[in-house]
Protein backbone atom coordinates (compact mmCIF):
# COMPACT_ATOMS: atom_id res chain seq x y z
CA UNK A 1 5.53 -18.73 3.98
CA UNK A 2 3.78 -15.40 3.52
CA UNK A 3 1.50 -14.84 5.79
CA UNK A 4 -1.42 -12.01 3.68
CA UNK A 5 -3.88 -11.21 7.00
CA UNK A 6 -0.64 -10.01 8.94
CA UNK A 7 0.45 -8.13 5.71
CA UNK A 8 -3.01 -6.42 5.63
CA UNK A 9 -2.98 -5.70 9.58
CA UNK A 10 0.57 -4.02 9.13
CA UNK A 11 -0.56 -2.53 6.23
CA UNK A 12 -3.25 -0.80 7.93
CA UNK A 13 -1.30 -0.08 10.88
CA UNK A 14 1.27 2.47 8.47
CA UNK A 15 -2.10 3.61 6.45
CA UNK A 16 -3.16 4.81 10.23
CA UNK A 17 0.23 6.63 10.65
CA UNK A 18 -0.16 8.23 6.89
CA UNK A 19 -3.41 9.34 7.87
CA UNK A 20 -2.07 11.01 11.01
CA UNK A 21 0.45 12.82 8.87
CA UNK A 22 -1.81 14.11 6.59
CA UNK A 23 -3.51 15.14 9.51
CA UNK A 24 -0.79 17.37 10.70
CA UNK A 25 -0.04 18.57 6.85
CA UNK A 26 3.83 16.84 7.14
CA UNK A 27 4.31 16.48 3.79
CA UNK A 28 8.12 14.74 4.12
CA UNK A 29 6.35 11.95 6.50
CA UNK A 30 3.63 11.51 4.51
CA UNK A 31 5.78 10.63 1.26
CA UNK A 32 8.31 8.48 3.53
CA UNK A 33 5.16 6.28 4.97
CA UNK A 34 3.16 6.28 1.61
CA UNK A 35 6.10 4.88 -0.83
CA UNK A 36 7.56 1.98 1.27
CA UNK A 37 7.03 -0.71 0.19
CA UNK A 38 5.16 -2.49 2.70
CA UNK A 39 4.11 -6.32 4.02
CA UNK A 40 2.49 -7.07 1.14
CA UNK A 41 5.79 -6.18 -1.02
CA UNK A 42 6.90 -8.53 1.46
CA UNK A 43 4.71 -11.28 1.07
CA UNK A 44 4.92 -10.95 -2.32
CA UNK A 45 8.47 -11.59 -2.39
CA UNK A 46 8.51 -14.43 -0.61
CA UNK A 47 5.62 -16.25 -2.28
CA UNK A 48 7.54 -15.34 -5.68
CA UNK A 49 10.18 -17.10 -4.07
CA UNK A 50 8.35 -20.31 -2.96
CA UNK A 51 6.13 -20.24 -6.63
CA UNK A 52 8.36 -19.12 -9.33
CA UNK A 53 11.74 -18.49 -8.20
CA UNK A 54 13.31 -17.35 -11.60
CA UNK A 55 10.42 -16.00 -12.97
CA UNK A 56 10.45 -12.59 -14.53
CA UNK A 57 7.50 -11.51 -13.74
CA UNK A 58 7.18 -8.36 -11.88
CA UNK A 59 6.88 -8.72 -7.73
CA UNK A 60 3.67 -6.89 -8.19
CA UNK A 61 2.15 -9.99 -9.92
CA UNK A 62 2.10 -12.03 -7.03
CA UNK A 63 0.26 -9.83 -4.41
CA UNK A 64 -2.52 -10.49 -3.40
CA UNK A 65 -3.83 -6.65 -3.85
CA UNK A 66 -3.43 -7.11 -7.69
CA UNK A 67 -4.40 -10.34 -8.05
CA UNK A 68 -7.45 -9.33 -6.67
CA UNK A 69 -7.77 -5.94 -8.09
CA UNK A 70 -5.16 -4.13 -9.86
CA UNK A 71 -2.99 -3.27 -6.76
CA UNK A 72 -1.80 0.22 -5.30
CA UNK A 73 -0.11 1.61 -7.81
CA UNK A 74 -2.29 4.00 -8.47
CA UNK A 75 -3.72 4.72 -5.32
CA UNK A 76 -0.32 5.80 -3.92
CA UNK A 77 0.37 7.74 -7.16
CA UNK A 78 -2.65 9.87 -6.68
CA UNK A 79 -1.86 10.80 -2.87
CA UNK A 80 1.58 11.23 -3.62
CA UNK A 81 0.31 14.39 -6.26
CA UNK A 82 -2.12 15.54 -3.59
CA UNK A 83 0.20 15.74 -1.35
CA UNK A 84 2.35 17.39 -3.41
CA UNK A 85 0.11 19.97 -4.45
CA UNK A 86 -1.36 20.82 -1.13
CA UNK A 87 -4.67 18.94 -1.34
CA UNK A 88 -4.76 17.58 2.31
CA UNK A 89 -8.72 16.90 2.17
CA UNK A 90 -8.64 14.75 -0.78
CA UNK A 91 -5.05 13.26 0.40
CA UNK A 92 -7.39 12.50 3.78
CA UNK A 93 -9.88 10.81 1.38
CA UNK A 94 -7.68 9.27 -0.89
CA UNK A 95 -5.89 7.35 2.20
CA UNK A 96 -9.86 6.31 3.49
CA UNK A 97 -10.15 4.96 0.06
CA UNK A 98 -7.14 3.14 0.20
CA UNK A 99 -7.75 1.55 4.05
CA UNK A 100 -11.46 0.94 2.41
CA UNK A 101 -9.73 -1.31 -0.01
CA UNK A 102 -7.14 -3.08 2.05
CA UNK A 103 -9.75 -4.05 4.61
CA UNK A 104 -11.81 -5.17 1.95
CA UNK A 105 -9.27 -7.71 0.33
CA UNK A 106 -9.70 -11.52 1.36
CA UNK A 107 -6.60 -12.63 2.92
């Protein structure tokens, strides 16, 4: 059974590690660590698989991050392009913003 408040610790432990990279400006690690999916992929997955095992439904649908407030999506999509165009400060901001929101979730 999923378990969400280890999702969101793991979560925040790779968030750490991004933020380190943007540190450093290491663009490659950066992108590796930001588009993984991560524990709450996972925990998606598996309560899609205990809930609605042939629904078609996108994974998204059943994490808690969306259900709760539209998910990451975006938020990885906008550090992704500041990475990419050299904007470390508001890549540094962007991932604050995004640990700010995964601490914030209930799990």
């Amino acid at each position: 059974m999923e378990n969400w408040s280890e999702a969101q610790k793991a979560v925040l432990e790779r968030l750490a590690r991004v933020r380190q990279h943007v540190e450093s400006q290491d663009e490659g690690a950066v992108l590796a660590l930001i588009n993984q999916q991560d524990a709450f992929c996972d925990a998606a997955r598996e309560r899609r698989a205990s809930t609605a095992p042939s629904s078609s439904e996108p994974q998204c649908t059943f994490c808690e991050g969306s259900i709760q407030s539209g998910g990451c999506l975006d938020r990885i999509e906008s550090i992704d392009k500041a990475v990419l165009e050299g904007r470390w400060e508001e890549a540094a901001a962007l991932v604050d913003e995004y640990d700010a929101w995964v601490r914030g979730l209930s799990v």
